[in-house]
N, C-alpha and C. Protein backbone atom coordinates (compact mmCIF):
# COMPACT_ATOMS: atom_id res chain seq x y z
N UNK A 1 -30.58 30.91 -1.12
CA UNK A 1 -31.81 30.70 -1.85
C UNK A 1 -31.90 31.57 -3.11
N UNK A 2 -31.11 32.42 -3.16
CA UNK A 2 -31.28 33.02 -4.20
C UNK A 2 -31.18 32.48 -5.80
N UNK A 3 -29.85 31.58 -5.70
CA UNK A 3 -29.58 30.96 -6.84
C UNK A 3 -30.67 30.35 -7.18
N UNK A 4 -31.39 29.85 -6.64
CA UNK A 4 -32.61 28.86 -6.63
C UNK A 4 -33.58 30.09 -7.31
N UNK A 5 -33.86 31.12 -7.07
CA UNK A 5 -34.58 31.68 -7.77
C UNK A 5 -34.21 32.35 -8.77
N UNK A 6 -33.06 32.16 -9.07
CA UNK A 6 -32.45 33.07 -10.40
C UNK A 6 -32.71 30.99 -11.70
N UNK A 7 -32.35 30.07 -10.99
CA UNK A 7 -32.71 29.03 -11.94
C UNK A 7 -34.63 28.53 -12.17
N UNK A 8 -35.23 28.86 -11.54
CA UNK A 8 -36.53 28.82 -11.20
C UNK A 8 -36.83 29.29 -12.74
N UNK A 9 -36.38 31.04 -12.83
CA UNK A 9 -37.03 31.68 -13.44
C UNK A 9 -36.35 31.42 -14.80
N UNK A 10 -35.01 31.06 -14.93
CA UNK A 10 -34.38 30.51 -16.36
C UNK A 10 -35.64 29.20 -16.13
N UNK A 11 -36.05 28.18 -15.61
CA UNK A 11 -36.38 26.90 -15.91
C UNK A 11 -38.15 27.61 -16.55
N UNK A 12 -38.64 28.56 -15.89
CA UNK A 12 -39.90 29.62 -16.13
C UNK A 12 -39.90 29.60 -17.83
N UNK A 13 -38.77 30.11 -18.02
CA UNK A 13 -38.68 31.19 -18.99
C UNK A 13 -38.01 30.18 -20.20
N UNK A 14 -38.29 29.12 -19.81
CA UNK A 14 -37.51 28.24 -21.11
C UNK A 14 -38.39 26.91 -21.46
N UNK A 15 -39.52 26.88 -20.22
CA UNK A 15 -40.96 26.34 -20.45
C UNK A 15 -42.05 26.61 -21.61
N UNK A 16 -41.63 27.88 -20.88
CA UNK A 16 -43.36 28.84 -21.31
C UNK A 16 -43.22 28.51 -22.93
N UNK A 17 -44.36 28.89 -23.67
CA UNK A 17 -44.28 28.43 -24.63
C UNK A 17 -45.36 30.13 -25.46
N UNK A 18 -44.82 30.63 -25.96
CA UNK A 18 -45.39 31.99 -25.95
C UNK A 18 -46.68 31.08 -27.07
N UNK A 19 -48.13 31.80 -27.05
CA UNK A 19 -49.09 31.82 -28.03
C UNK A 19 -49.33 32.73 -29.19
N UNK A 20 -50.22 32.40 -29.87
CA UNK A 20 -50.57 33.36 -30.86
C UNK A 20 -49.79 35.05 -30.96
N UNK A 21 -50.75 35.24 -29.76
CA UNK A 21 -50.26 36.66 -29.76
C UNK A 21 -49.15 37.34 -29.23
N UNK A 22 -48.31 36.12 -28.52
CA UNK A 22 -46.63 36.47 -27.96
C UNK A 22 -46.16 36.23 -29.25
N UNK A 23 -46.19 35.11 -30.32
CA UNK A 23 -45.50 35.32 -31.53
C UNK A 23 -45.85 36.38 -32.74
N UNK A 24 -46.81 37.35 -32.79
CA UNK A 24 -47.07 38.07 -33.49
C UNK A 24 -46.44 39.37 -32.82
N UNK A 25 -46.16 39.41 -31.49
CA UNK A 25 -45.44 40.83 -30.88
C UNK A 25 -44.63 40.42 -31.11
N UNK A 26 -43.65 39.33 -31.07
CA UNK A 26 -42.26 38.96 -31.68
C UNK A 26 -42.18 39.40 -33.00
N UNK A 27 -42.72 39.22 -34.04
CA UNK A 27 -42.78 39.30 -35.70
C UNK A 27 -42.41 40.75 -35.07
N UNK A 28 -43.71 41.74 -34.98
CA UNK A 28 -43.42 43.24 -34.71
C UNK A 28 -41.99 44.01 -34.24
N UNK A 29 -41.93 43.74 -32.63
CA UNK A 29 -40.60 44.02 -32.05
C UNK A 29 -39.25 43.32 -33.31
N UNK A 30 -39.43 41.87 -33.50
CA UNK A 30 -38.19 42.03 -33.71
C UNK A 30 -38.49 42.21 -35.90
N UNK A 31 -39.06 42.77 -36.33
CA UNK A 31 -38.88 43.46 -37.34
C UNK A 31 -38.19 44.97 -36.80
N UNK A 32 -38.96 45.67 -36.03
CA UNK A 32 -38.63 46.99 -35.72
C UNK A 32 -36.67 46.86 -35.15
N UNK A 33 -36.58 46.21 -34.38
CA UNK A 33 -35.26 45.75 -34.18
C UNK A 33 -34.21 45.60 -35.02
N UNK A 34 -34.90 45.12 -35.90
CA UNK A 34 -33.78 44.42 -36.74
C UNK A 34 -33.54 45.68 -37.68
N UNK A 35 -34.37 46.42 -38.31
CA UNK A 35 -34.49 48.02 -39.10
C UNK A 35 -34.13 48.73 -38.34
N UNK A 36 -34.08 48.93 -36.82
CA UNK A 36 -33.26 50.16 -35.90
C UNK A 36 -31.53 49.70 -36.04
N UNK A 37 -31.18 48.16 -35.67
CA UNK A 37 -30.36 47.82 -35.48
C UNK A 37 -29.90 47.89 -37.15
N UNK A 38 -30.31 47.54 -38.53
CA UNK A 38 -29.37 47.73 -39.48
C UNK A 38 -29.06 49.51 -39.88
N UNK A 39 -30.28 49.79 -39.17
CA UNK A 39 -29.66 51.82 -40.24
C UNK A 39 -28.18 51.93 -39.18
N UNK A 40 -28.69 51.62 -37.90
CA UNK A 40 -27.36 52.07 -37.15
C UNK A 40 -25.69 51.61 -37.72
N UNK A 41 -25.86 49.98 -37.89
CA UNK A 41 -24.90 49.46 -38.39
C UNK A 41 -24.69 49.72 -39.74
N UNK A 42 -25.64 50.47 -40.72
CA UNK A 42 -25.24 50.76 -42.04
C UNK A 42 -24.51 52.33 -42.11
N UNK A 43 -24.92 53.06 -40.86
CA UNK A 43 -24.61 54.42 -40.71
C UNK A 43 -23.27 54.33 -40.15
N UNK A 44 -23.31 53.65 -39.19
CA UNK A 44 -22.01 53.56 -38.23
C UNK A 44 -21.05 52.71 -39.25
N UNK A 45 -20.84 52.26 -40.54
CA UNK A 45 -20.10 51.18 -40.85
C UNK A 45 -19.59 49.99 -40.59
N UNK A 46 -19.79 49.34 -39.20
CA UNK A 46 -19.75 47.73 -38.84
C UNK A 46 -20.51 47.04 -39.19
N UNK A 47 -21.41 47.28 -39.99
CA UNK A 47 -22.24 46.41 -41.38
C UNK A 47 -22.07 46.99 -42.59
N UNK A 48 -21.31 46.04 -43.17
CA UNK A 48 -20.86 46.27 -44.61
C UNK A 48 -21.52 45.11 -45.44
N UNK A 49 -22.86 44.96 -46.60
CA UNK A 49 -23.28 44.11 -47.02
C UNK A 49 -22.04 43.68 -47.90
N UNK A 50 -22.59 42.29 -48.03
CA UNK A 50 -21.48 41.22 -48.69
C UNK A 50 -22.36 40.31 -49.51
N UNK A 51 -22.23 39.73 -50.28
CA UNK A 51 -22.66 38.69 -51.28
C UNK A 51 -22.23 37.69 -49.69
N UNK A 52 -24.02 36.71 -49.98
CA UNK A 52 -24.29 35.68 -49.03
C UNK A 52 -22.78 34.63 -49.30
N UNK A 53 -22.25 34.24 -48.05
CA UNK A 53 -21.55 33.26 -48.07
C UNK A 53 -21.82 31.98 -48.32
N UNK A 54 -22.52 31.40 -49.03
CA UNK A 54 -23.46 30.30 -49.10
C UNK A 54 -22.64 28.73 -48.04
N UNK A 55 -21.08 29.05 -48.39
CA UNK A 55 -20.56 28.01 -47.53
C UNK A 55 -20.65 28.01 -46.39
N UNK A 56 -20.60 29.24 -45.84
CA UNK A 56 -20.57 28.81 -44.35
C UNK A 56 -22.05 29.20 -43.67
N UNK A 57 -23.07 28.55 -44.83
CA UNK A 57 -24.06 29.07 -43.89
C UNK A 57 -24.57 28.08 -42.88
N UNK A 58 -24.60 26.60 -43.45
CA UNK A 58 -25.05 25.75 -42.40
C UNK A 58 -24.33 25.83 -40.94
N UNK A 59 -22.91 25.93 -41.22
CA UNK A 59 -22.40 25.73 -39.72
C UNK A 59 -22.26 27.61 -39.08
N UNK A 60 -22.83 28.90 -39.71
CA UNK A 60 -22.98 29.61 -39.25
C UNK A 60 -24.66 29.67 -38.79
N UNK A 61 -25.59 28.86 -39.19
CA UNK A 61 -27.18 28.83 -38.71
C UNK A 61 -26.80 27.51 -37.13
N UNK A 62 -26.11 26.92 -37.71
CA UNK A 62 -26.18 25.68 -36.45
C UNK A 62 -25.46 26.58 -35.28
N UNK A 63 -24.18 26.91 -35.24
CA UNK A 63 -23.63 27.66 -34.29
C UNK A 63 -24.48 28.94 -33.70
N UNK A 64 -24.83 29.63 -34.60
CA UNK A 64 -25.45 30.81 -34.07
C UNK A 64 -26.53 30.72 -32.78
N UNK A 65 -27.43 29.42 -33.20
CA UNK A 65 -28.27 29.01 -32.54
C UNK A 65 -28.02 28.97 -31.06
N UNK A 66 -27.05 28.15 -31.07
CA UNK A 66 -26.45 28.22 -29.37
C UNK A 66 -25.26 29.05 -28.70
N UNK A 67 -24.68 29.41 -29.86
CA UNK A 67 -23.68 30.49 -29.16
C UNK A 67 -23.60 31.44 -30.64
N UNK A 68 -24.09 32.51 -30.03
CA UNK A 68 -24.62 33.73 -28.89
C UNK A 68 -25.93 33.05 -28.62
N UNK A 69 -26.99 32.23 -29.65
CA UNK A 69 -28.63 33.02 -28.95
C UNK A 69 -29.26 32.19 -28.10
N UNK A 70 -28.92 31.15 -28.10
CA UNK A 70 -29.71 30.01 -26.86
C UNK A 70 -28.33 30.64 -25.53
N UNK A 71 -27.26 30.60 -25.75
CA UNK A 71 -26.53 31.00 -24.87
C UNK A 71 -26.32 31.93 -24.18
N UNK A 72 -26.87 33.25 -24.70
CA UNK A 72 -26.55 34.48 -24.20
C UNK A 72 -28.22 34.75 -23.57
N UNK A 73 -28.81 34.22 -24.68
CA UNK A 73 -30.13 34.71 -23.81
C UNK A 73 -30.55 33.72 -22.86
N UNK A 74 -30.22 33.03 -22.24
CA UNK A 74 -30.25 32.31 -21.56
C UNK A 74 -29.52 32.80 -20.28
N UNK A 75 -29.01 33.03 -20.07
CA UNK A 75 -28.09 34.16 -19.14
C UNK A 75 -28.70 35.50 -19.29
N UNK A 76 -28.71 36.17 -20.12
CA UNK A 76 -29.08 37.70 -19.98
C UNK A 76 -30.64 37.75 -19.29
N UNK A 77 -31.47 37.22 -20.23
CA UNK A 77 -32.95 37.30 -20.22
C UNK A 77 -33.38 35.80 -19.56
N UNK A 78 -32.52 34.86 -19.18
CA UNK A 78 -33.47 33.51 -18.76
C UNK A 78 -33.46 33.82 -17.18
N UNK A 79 -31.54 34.07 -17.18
CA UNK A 79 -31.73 34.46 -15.08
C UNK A 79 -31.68 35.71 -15.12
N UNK A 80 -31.70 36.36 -16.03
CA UNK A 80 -31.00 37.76 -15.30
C UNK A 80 -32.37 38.72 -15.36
N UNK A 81 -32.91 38.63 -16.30
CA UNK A 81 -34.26 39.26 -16.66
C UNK A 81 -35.61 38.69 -15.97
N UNK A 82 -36.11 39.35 -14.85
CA UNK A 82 -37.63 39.01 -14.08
C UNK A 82 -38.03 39.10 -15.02
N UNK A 83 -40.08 38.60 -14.93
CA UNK A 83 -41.08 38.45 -16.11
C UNK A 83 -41.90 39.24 -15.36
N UNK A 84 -42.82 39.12 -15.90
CA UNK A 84 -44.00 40.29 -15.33
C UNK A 84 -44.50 39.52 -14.68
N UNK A 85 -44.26 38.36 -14.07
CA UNK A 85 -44.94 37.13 -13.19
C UNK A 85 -44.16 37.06 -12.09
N UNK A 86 -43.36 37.73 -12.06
CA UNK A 86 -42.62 38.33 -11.00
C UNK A 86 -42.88 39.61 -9.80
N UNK A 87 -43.50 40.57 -10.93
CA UNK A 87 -44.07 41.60 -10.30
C UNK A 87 -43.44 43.07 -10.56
N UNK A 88 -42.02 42.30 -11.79
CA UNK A 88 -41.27 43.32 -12.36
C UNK A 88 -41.24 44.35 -13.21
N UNK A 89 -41.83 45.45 -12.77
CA UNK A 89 -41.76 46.72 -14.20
C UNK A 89 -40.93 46.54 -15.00
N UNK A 90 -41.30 46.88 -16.42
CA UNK A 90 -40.50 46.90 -17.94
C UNK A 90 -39.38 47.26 -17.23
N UNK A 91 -39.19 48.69 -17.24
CA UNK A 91 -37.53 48.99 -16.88
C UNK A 91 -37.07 48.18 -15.75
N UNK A 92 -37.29 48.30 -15.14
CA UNK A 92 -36.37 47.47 -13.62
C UNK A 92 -35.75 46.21 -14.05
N UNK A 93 -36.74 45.17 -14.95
CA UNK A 93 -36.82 43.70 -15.37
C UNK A 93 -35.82 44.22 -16.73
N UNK A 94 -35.86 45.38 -17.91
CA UNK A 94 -34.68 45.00 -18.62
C UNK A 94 -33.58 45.67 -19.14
N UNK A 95 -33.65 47.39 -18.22
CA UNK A 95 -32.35 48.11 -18.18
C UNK A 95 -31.03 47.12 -17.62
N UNK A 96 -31.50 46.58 -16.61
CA UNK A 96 -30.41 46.15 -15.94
C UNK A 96 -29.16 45.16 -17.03
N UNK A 97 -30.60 43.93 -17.03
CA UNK A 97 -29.68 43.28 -17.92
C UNK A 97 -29.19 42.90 -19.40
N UNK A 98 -30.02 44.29 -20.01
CA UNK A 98 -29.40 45.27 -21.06
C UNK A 98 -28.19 45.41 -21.09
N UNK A 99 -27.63 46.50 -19.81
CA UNK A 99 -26.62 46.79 -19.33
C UNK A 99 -25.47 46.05 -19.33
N UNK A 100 -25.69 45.27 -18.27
CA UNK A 100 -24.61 43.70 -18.11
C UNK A 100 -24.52 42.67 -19.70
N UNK A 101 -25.71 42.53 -20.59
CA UNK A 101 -25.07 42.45 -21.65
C UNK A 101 -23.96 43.13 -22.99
N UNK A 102 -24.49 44.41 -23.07
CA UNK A 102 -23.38 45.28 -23.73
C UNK A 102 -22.38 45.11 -23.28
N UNK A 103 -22.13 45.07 -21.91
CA UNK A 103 -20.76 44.89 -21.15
C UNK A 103 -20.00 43.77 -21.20
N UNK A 104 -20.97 42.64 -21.18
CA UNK A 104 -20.03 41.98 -21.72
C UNK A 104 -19.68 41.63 -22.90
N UNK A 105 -20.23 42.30 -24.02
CA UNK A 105 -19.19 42.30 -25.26
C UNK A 105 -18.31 42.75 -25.41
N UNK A 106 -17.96 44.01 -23.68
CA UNK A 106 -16.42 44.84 -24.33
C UNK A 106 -15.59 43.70 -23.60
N UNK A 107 -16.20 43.13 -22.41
CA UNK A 107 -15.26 42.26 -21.90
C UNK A 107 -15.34 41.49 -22.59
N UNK A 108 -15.77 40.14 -23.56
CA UNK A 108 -15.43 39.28 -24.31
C UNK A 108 -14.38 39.46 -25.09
N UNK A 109 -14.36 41.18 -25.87
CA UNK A 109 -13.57 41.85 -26.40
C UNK A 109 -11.67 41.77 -25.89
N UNK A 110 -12.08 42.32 -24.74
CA UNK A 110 -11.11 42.82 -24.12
C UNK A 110 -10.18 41.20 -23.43
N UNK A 111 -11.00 40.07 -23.37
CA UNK A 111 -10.30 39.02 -22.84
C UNK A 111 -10.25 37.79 -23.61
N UNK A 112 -10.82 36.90 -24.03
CA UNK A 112 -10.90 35.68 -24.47
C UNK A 112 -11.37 35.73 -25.50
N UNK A 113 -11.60 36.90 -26.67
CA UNK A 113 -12.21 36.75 -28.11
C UNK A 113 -11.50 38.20 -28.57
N UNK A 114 -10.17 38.42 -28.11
CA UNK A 114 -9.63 39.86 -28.75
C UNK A 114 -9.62 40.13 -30.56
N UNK A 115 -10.12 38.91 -31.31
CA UNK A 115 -10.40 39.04 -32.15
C UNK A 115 -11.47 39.49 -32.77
N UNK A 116 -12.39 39.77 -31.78
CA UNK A 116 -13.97 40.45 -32.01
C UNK A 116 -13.15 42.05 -31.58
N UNK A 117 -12.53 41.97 -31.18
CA UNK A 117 -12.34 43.60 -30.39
C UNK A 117 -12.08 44.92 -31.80
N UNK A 118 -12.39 44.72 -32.38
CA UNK A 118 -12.06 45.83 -33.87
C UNK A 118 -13.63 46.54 -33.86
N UNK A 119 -14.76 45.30 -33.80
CA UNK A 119 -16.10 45.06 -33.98
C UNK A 119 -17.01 45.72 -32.78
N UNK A 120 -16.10 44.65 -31.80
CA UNK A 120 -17.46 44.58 -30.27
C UNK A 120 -16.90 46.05 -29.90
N UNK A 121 -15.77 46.56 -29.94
CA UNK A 121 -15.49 48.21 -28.93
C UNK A 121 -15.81 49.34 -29.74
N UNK A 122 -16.91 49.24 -30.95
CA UNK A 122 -17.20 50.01 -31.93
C UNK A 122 -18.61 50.48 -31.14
N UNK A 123 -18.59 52.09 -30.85
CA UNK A 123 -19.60 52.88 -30.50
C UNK A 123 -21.24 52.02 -31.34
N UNK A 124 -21.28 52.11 -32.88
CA UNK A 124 -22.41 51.31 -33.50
C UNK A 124 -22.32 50.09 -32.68
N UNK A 125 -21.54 49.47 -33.22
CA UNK A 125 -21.99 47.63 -32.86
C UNK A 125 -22.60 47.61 -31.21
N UNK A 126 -21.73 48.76 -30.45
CA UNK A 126 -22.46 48.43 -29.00
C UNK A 126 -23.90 48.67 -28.71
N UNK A 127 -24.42 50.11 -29.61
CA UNK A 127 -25.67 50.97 -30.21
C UNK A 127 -26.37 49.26 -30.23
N UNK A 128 -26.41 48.83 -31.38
CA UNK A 128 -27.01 47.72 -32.31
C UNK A 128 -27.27 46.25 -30.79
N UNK A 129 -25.69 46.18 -29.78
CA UNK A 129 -26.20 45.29 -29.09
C UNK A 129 -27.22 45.57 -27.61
N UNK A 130 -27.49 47.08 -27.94
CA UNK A 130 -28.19 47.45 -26.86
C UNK A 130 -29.57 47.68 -27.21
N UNK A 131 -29.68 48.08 -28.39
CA UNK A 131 -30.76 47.76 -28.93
C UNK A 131 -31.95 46.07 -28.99
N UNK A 132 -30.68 45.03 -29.39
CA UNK A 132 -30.84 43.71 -29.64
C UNK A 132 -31.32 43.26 -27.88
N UNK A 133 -30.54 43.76 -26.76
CA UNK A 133 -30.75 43.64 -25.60
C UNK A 133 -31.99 43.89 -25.18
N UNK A 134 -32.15 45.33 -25.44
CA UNK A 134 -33.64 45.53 -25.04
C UNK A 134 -35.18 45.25 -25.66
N UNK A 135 -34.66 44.19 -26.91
CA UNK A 135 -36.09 44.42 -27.68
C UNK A 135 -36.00 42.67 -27.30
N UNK A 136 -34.95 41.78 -27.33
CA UNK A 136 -35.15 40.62 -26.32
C UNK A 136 -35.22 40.64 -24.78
N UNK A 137 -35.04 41.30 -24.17
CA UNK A 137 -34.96 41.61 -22.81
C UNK A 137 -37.31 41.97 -22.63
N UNK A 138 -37.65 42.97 -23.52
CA UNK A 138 -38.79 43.30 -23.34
C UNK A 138 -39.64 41.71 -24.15
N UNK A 139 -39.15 41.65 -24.77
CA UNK A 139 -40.22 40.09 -25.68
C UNK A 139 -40.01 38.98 -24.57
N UNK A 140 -38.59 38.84 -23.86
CA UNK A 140 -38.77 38.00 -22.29
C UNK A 140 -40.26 38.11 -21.38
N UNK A 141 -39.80 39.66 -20.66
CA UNK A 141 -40.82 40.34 -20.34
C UNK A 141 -42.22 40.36 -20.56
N UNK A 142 -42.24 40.22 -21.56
CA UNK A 142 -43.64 40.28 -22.15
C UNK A 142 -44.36 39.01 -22.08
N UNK A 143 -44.09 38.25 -22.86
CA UNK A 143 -44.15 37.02 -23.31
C UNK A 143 -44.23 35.79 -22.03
N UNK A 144 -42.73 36.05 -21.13
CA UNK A 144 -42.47 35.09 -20.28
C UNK A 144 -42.15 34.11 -21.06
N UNK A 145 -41.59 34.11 -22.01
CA UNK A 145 -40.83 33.12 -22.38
C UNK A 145 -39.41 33.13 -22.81
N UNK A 146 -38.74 32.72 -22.86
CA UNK A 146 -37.12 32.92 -24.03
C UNK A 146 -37.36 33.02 -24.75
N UNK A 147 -38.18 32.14 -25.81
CA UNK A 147 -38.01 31.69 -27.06
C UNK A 147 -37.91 32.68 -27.96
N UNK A 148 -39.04 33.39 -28.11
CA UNK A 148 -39.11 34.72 -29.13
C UNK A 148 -37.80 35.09 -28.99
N UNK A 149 -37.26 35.81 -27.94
CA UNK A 149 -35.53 36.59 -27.71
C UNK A 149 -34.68 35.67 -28.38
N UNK A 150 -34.46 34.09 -28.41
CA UNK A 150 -33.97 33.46 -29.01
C UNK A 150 -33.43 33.49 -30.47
N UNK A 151 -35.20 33.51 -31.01
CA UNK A 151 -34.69 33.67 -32.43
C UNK A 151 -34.77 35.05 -32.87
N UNK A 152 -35.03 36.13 -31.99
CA UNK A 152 -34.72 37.29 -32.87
C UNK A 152 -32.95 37.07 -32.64
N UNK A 153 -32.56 36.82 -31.64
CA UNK A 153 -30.69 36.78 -31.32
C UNK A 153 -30.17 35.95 -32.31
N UNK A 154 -30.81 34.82 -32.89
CA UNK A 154 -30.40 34.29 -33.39
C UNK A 154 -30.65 34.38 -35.03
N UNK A 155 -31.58 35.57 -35.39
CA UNK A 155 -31.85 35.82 -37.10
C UNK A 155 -30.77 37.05 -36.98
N UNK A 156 -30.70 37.81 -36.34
CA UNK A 156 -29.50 39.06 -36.12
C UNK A 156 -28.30 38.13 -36.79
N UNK A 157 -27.24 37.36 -35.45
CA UNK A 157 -26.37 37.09 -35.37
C UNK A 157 -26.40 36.50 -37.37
N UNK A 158 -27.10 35.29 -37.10
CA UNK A 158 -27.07 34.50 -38.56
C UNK A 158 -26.94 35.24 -39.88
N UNK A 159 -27.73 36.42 -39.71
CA UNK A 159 -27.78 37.64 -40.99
C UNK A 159 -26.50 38.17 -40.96
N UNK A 160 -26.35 38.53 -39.78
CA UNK A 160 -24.88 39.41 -39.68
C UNK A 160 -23.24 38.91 -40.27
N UNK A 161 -23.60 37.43 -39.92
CA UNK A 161 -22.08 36.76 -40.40
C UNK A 161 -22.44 36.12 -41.34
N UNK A 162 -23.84 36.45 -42.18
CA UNK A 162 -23.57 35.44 -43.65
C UNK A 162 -24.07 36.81 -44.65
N UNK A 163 -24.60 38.13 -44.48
CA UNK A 163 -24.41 39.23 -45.16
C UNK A 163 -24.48 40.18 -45.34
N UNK A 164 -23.54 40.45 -43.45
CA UNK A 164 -23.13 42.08 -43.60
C UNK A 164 -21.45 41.82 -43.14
N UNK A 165 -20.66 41.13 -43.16
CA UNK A 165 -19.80 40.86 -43.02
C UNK A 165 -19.20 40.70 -41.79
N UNK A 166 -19.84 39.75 -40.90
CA UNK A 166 -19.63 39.41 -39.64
C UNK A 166 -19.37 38.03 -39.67
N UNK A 167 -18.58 37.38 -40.53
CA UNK A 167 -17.92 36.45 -40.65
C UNK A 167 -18.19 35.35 -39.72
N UNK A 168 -17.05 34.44 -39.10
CA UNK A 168 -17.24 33.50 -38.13
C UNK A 168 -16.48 33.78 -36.67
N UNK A 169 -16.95 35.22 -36.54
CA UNK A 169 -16.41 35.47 -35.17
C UNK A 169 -16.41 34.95 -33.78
């Protein structure tokens, strides 16, 4: 029965439809996010600004959308992350699968995308995806919905490979 409640709460969490004031804590969190996550990556050097790629932006906005941010958060924060309708404290509901996401960027790294591995095993970039983890992991949380986590995962990723030089990884 368990599986059943780990899809329950992805089917929960991909319903809900956040209001007014779940999309205005989104604006907030993921502004603050996105300014924690660039000083790090401008300090740490795995964001290097670049003149916008203008070519590859359509098929880097279409892709981005579903792989990493409909995809990953969908897994991290749809099953892996309880809502507060659960009965789950902030931390409990999104250290965990914080955690299990950073991790698997070293394993993506380390197995089936060794071409990210220069990037994903970089002390910053992991900083930046633990950051990105927990400020979608808490807008889950909050909200009870995906969506918000969605598109902050998905204005990150899109910014990142059209102009700080995160290419079409």
């Amino acid at each position: 029965m368990q599986v059943r409640r780990y899809l329950d709460r992805l089917r929960r969490s991909l319903t809900v439809w956040p209001g007014a004031r779940g999309w205005g804590l989104a604006v907030v969190v993921g502004a603050a996010a996105l300014a924690v996550e660039l000083a790090i990556g401008l300090w740490g050097g795995f964001l290097r600004p670049t003149p916008g790629d203008w070519t590859v932006l359509p098929m880097a906005l279409a892709l981005a959308v579903f792989v990493p941010a409909l995809g990953e958060e969908a897994v991290f924060r749809g099953l892996l992350t309880p809502g507060r309708e659960e009965g789950a404290g902030l931390w409990r509901a999104v250290l965990p699968s914080t955690a299990v996401f950073v991790l698997w960027h070293v394993f993506e790294a380390l197995t089936f995308m060794p071409q990210a591995a220069p990037v994903f095993l970089r002390p910053d970039f992991l900083a930046t995806t633990a950051v990105l983890g927990l400020s979608c992991g808490y807008l889950r949380w909050r909200t009870g919905s995906l969506w918000p986590a969605v598109l902050l995962h998905w204005l990150e990723v899109a910014g990142w490979q059209i102009w700080f030089g995160g290419g079409m990884l």
